[in-house]
N, C-alpha and C. Protein backbone atom coordinates (compact mmCIF):
# COMPACT_ATOMS: atom_id res chain seq x y z
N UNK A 1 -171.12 9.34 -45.08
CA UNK A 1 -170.88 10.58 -44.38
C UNK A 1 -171.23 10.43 -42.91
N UNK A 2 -171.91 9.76 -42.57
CA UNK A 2 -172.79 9.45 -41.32
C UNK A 2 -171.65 8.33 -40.69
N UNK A 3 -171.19 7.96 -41.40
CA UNK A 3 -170.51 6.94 -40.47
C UNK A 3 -168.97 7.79 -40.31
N UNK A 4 -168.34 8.32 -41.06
CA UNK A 4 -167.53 9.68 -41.03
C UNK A 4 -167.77 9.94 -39.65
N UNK A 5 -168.77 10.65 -39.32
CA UNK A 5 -168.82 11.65 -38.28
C UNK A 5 -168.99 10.53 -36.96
N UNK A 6 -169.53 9.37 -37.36
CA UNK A 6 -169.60 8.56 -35.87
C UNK A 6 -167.70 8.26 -35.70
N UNK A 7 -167.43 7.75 -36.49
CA UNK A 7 -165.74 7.75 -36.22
C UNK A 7 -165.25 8.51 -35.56
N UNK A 8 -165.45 9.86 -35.91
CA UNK A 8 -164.63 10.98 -35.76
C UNK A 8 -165.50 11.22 -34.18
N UNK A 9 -166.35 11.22 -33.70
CA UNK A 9 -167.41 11.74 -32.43
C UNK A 9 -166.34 10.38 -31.79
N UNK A 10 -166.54 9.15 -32.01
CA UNK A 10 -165.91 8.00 -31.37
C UNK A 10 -164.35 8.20 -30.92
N UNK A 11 -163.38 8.82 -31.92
CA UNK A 11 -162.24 9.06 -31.75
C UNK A 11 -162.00 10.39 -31.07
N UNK A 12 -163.02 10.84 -31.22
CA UNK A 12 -162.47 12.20 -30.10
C UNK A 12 -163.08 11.55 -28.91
N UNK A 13 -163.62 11.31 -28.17
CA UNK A 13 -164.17 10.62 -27.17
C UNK A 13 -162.58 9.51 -26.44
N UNK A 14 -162.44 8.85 -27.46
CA UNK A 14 -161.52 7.80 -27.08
C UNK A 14 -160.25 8.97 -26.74
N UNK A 15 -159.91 10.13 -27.44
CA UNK A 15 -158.74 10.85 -27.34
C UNK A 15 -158.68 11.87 -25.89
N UNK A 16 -159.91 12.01 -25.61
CA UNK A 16 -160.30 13.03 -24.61
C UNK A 16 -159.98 12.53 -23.45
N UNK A 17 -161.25 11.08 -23.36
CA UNK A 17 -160.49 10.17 -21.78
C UNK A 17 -159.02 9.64 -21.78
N UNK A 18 -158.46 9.19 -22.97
CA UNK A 18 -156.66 8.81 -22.79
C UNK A 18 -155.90 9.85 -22.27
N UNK A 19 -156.40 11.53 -22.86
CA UNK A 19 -155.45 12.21 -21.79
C UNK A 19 -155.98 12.89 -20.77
N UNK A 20 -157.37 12.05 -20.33
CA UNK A 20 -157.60 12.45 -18.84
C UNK A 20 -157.18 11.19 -18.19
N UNK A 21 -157.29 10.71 -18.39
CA UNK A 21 -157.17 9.57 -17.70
C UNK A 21 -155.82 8.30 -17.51
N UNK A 22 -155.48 7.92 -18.79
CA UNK A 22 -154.51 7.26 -19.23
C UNK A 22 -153.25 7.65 -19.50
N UNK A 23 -152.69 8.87 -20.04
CA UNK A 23 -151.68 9.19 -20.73
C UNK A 23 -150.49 9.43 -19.57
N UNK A 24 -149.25 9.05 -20.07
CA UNK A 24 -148.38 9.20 -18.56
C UNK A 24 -148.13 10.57 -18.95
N UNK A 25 -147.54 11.51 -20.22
CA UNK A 25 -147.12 13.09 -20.41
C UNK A 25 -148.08 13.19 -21.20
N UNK A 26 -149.54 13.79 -20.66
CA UNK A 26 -150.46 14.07 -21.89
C UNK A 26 -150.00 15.27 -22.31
N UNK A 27 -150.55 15.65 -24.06
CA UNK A 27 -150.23 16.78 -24.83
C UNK A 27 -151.04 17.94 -23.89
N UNK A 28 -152.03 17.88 -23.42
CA UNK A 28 -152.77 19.18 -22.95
C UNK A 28 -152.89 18.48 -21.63
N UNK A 29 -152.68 19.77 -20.31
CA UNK A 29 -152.20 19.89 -19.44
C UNK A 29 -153.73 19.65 -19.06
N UNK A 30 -154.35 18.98 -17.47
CA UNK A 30 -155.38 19.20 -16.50
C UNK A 30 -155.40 20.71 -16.28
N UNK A 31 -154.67 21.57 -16.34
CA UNK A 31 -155.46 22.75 -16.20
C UNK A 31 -156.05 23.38 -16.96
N UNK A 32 -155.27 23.10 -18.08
CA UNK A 32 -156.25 23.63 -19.64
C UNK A 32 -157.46 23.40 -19.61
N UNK A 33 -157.51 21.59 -19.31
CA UNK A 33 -158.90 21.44 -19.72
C UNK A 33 -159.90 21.62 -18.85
N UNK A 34 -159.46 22.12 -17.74
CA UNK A 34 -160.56 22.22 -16.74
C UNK A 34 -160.75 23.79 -16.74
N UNK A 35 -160.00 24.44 -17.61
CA UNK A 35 -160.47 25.74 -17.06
C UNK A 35 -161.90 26.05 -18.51
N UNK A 36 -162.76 27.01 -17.90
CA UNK A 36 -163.61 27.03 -18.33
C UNK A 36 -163.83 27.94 -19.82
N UNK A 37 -162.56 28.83 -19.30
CA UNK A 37 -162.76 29.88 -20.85
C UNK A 37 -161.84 29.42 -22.07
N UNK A 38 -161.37 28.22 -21.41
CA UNK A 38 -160.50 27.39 -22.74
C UNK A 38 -161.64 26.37 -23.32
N UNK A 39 -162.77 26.28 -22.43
CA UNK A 39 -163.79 25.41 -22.92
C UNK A 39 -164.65 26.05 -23.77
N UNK A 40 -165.33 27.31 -23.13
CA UNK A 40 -166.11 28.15 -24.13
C UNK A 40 -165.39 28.38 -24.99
N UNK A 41 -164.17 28.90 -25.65
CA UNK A 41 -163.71 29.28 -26.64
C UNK A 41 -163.49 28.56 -27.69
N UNK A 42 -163.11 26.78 -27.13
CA UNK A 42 -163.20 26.01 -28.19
C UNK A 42 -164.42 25.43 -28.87
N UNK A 43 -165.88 25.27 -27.76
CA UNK A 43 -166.67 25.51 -27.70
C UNK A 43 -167.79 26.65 -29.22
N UNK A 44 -167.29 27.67 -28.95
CA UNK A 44 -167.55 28.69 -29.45
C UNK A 44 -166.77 28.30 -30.81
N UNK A 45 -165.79 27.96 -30.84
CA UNK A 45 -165.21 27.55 -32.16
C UNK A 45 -165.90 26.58 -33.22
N UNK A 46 -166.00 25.45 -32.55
CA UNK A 46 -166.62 24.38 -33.01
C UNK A 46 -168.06 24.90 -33.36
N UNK A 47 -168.97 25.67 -33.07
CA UNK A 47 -170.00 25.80 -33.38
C UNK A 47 -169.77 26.58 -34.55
N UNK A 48 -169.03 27.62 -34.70
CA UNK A 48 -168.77 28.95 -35.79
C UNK A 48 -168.56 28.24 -36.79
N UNK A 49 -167.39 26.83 -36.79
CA UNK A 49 -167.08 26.50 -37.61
C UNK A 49 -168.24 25.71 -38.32
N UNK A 50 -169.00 24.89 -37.54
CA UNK A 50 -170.16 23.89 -38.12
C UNK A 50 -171.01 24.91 -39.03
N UNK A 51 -171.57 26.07 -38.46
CA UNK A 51 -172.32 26.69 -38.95
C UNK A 51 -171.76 27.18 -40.28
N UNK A 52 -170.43 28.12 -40.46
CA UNK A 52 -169.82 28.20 -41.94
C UNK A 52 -170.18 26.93 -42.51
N UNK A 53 -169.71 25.88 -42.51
CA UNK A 53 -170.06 24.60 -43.45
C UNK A 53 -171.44 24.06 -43.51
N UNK A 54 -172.38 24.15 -43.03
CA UNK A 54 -173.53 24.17 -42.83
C UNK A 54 -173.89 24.96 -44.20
N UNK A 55 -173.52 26.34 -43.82
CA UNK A 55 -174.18 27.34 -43.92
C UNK A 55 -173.70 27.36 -45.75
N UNK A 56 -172.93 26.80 -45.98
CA UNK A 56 -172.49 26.44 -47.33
C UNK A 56 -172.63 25.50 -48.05
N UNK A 57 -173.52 24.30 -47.42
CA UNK A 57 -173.84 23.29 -48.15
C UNK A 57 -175.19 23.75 -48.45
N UNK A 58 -175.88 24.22 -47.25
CA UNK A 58 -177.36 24.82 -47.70
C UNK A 58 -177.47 25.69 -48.62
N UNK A 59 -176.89 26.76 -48.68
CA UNK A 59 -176.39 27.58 -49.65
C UNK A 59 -176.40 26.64 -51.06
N UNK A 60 -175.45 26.08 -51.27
CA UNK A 60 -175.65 25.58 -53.02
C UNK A 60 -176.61 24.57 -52.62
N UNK A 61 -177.02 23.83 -52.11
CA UNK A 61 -178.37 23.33 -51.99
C UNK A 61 -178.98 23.94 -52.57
N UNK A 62 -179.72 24.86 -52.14
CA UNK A 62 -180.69 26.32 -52.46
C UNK A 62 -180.57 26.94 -53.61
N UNK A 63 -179.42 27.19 -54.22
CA UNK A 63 -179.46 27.72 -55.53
C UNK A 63 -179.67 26.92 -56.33
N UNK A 64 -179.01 25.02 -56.35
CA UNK A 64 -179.21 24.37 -57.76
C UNK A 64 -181.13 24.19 -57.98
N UNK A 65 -181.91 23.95 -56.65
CA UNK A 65 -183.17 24.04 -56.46
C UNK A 65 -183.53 24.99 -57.40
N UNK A 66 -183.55 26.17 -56.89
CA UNK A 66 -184.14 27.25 -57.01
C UNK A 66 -183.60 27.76 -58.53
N UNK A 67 -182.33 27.48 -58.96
CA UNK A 67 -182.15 28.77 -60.19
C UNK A 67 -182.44 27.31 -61.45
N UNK A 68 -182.51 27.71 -62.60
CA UNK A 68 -182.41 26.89 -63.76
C UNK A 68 -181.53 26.70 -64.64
N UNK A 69 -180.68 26.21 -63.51
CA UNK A 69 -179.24 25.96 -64.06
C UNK A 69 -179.05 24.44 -65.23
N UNK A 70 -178.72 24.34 -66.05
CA UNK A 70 -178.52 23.35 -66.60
C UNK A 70 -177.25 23.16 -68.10
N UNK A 71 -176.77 22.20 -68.28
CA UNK A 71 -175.43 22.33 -68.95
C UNK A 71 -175.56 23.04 -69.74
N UNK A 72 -176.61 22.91 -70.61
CA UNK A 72 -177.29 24.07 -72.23
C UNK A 72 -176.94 25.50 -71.50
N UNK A 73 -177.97 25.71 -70.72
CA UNK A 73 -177.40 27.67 -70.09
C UNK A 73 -176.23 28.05 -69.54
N UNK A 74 -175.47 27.13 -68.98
CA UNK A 74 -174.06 27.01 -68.56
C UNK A 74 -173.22 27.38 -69.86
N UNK A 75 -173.47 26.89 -71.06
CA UNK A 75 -172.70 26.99 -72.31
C UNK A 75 -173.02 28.15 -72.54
N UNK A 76 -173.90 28.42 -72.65
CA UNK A 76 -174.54 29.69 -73.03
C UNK A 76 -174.37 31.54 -72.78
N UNK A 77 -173.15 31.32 -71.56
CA UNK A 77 -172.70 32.63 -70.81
C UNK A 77 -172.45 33.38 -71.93
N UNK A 78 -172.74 35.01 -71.07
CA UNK A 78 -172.56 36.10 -72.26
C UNK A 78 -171.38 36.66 -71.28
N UNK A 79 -170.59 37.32 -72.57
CA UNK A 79 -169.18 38.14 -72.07
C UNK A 79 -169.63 39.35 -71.68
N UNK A 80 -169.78 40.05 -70.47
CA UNK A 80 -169.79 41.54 -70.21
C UNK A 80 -170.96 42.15 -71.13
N UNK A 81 -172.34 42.13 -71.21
CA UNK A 81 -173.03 42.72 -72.02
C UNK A 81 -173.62 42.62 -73.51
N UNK A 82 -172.40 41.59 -74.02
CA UNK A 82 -172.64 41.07 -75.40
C UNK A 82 -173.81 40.27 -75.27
N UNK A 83 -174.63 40.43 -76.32
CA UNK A 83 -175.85 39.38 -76.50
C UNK A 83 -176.03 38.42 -77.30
């Protein structure tokens, strides 16, 4: 997973300077990227999004911990009230 995310940090890096720098028709224009509320917004994106997935791995983290879940009580579900 760790090496996942160095790839992906590495390839956006490599993708960012090719179309500042290198690209003869880059896909996104020098003004896009220099303007600032196209930065906060993606910015602002990227964080919202980390945090949902974050915020959902910790999440079942936390419950298999915490509740006493196991295959036996899993089998064991009651229908609507029946005992």
């Amino acid at each position: 997973m760790i090496a996942m995310l160095v790839v992906g940090a590495v390839l956006l890096a490599c993708f960012i300077f090719w179309e500042w720098k290198l690209a003869a028709a880059p896909m996104i224009t020098k003004n896009l990227i220099n303007n600032r509320t196209f930065l906060l917004a993606v910015t602002i994106d990227i964080f919202y999004f980390m945090a949902g997935s974050l915020r959902s791995l910790w999440w079942s983290s936390y419950v298999y911990v915490v509740s006493d879940w196991t295959l036996e009580s899993e089998s064991q579900t009651h229908i609507c009230g029946e005992e």
